[in-house]
C-alpha atoms as a PDB file:
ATOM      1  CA  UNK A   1       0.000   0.000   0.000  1.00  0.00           C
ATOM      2  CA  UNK A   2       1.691   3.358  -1.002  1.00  0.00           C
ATOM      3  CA  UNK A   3       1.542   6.406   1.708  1.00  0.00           C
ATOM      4  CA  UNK A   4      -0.670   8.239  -0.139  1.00  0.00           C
ATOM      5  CA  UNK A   5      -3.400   5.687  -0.211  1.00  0.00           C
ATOM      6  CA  UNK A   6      -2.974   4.805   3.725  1.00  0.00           C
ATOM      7  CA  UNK A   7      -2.980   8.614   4.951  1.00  0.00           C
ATOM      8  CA  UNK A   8      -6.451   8.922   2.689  1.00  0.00           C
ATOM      9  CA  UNK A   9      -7.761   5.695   4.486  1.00  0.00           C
ATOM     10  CA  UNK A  10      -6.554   7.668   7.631  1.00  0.00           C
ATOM     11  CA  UNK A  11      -8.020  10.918   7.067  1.00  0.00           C
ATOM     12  CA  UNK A  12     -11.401   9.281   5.878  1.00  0.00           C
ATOM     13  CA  UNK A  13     -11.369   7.139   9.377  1.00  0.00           C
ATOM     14  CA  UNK A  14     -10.503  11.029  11.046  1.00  0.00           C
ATOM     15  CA  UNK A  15     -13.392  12.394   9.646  1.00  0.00           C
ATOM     16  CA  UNK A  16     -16.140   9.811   9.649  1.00  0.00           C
ATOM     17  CA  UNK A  17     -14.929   9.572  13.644  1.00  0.00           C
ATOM     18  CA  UNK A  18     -15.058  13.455  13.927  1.00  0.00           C
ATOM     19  CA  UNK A  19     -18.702  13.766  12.143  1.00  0.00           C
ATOM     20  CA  UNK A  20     -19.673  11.872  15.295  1.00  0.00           C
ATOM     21  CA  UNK A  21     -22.281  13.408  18.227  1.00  0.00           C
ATOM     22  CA  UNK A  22     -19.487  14.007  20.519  1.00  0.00           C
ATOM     23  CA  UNK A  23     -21.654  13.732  23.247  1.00  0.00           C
ATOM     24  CA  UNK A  24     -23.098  10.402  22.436  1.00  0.00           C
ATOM     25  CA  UNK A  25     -21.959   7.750  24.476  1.00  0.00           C
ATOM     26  CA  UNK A  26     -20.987   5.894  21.143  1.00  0.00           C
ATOM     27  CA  UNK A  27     -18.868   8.788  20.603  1.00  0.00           C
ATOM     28  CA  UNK A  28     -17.132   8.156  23.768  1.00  0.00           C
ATOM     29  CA  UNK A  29     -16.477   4.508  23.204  1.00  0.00           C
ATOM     30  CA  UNK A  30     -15.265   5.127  19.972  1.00  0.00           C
ATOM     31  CA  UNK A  31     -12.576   7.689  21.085  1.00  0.00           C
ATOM     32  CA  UNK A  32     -11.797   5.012  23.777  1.00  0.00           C
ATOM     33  CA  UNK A  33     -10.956   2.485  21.366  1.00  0.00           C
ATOM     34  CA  UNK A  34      -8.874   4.692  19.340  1.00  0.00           C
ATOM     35  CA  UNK A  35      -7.376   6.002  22.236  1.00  0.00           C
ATOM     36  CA  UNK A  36      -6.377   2.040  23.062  1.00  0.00           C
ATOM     37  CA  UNK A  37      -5.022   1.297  19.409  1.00  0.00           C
ATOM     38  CA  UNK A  38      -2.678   4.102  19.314  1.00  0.00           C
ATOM     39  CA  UNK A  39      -1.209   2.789  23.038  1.00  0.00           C
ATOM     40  CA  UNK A  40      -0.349  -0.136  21.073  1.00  0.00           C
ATOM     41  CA  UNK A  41       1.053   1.703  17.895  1.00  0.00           C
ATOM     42  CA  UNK A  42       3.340   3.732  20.552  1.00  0.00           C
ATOM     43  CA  UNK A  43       4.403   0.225  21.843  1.00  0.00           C
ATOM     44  CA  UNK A  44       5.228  -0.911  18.162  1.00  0.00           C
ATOM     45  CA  UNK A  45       6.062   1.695  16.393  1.00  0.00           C
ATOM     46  CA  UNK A  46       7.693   3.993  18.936  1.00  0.00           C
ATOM     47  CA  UNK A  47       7.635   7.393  20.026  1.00  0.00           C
ATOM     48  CA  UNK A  48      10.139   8.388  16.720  1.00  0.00           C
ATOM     49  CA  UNK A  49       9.067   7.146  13.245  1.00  0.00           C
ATOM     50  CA  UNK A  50       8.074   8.780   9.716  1.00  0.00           C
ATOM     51  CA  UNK A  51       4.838   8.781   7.760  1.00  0.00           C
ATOM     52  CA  UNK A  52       6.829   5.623   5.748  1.00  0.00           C
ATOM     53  CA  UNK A  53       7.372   3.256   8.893  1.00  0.00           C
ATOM     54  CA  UNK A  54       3.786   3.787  10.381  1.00  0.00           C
ATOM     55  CA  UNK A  55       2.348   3.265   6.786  1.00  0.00           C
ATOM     56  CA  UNK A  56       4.461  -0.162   7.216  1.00  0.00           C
ATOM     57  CA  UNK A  57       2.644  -0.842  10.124  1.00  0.00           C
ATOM     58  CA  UNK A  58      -0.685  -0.340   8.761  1.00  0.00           C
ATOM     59  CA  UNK A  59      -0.273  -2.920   6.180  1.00  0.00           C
ATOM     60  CA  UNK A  60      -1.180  -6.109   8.338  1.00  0.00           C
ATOM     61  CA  UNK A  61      -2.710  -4.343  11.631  1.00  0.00           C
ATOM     62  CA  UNK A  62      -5.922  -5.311  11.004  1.00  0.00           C
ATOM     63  CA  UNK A  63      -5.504  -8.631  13.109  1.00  0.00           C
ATOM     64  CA  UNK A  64      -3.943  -6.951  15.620  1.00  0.00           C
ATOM     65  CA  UNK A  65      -5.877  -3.866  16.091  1.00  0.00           C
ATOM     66  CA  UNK A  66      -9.260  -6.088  15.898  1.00  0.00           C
ATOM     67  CA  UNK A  67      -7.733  -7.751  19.426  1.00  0.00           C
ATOM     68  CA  UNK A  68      -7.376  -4.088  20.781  1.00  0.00           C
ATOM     69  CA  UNK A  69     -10.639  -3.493  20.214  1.00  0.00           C
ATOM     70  CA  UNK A  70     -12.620  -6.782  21.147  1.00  0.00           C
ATOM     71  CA  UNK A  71      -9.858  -6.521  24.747  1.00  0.00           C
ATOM     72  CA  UNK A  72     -10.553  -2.641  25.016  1.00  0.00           C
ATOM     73  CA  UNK A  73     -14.530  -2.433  24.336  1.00  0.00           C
ATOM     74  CA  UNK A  74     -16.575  -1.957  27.669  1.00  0.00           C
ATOM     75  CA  UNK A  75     -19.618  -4.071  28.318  1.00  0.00           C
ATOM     76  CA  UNK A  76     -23.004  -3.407  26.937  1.00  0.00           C
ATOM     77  CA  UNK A  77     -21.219  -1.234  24.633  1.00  0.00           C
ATOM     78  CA  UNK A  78     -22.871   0.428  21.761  1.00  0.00           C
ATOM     79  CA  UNK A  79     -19.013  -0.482  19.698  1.00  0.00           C
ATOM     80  CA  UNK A  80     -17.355  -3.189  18.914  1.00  0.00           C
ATOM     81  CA  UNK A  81     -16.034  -5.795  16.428  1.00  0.00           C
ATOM     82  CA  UNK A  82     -17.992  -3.856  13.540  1.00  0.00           C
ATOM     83  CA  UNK A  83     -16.235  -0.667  13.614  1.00  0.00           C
ATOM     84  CA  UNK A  84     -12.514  -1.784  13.874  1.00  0.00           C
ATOM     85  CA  UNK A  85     -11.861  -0.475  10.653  1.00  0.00           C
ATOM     86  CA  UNK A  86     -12.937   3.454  12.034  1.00  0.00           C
ATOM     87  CA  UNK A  87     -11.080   3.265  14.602  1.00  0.00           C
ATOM     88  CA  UNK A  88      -7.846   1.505  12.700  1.00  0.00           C
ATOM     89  CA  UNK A  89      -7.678   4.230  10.238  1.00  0.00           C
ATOM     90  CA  UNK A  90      -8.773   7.396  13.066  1.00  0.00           C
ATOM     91  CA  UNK A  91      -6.118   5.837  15.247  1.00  0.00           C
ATOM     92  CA  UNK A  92      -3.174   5.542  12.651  1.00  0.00           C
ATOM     93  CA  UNK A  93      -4.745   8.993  11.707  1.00  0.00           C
ATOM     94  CA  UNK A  94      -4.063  10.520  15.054  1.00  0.00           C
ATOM     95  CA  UNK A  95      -0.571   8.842  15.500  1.00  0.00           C
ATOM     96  CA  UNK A  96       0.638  10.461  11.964  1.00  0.00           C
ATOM     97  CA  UNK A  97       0.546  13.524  13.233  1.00  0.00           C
ATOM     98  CA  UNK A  98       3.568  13.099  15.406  1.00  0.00           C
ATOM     99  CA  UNK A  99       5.730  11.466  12.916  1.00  0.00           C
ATOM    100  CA  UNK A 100       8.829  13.508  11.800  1.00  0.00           C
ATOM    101  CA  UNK A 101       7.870  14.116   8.576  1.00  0.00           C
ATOM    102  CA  UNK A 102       4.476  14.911   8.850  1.00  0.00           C
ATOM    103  CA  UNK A 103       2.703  17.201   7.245  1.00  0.00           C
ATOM    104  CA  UNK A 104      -1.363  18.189   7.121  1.00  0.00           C
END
């Protein structure tokens, strides 16, 4: 997958996250998971990286991020196994912003 492709996938996830009710409880759960996934993309990826390494990452995360989000979704949640791919892309969204080549 090139860069350009992933950081549209990521900005898509971003936005369809963002267009949320932020005060929906949804909402809440949703920025919870995210919030989980990019705890584990610090762990793998590191606090240093470029826009190239974390696209890297992304190729393949979907197995891993789905075990994020089944291990990090509350009970009697209103999220879950259906909207791993929103929060994959809003997370790896989120963490591009602090690689060191990033740029909006």
């Amino acid at each position: 997958m090139t860069l350009a492709v992933a950081r549209h996938q990521w900005e898509d996830g971003t936005r369809k996250l963002e267009s949320g009710d932020r005060d929906s409880r949804r909402y809440r759960q949703l920025v919870g998971l995210v919030e989980a996934v990019v705890a584990e993309l610090r762990r793998r990826v590191g606090q240093t990286y470029t826009l190239d390494e974390l696209a890297v990452a992304y190729t393949g995360s979907e197995d891993w991020v789905r075990d994020v989000v089944v291990a990090a979704t509350p009970p009697r949640a209103e999220v879950g196994v259906r909207d791993v791919a929103l929060v994959q892309d809003a997370a790896f969204g989120a963490y591009a912003r602090g690689a060191v080549d990033y740029r909006p």
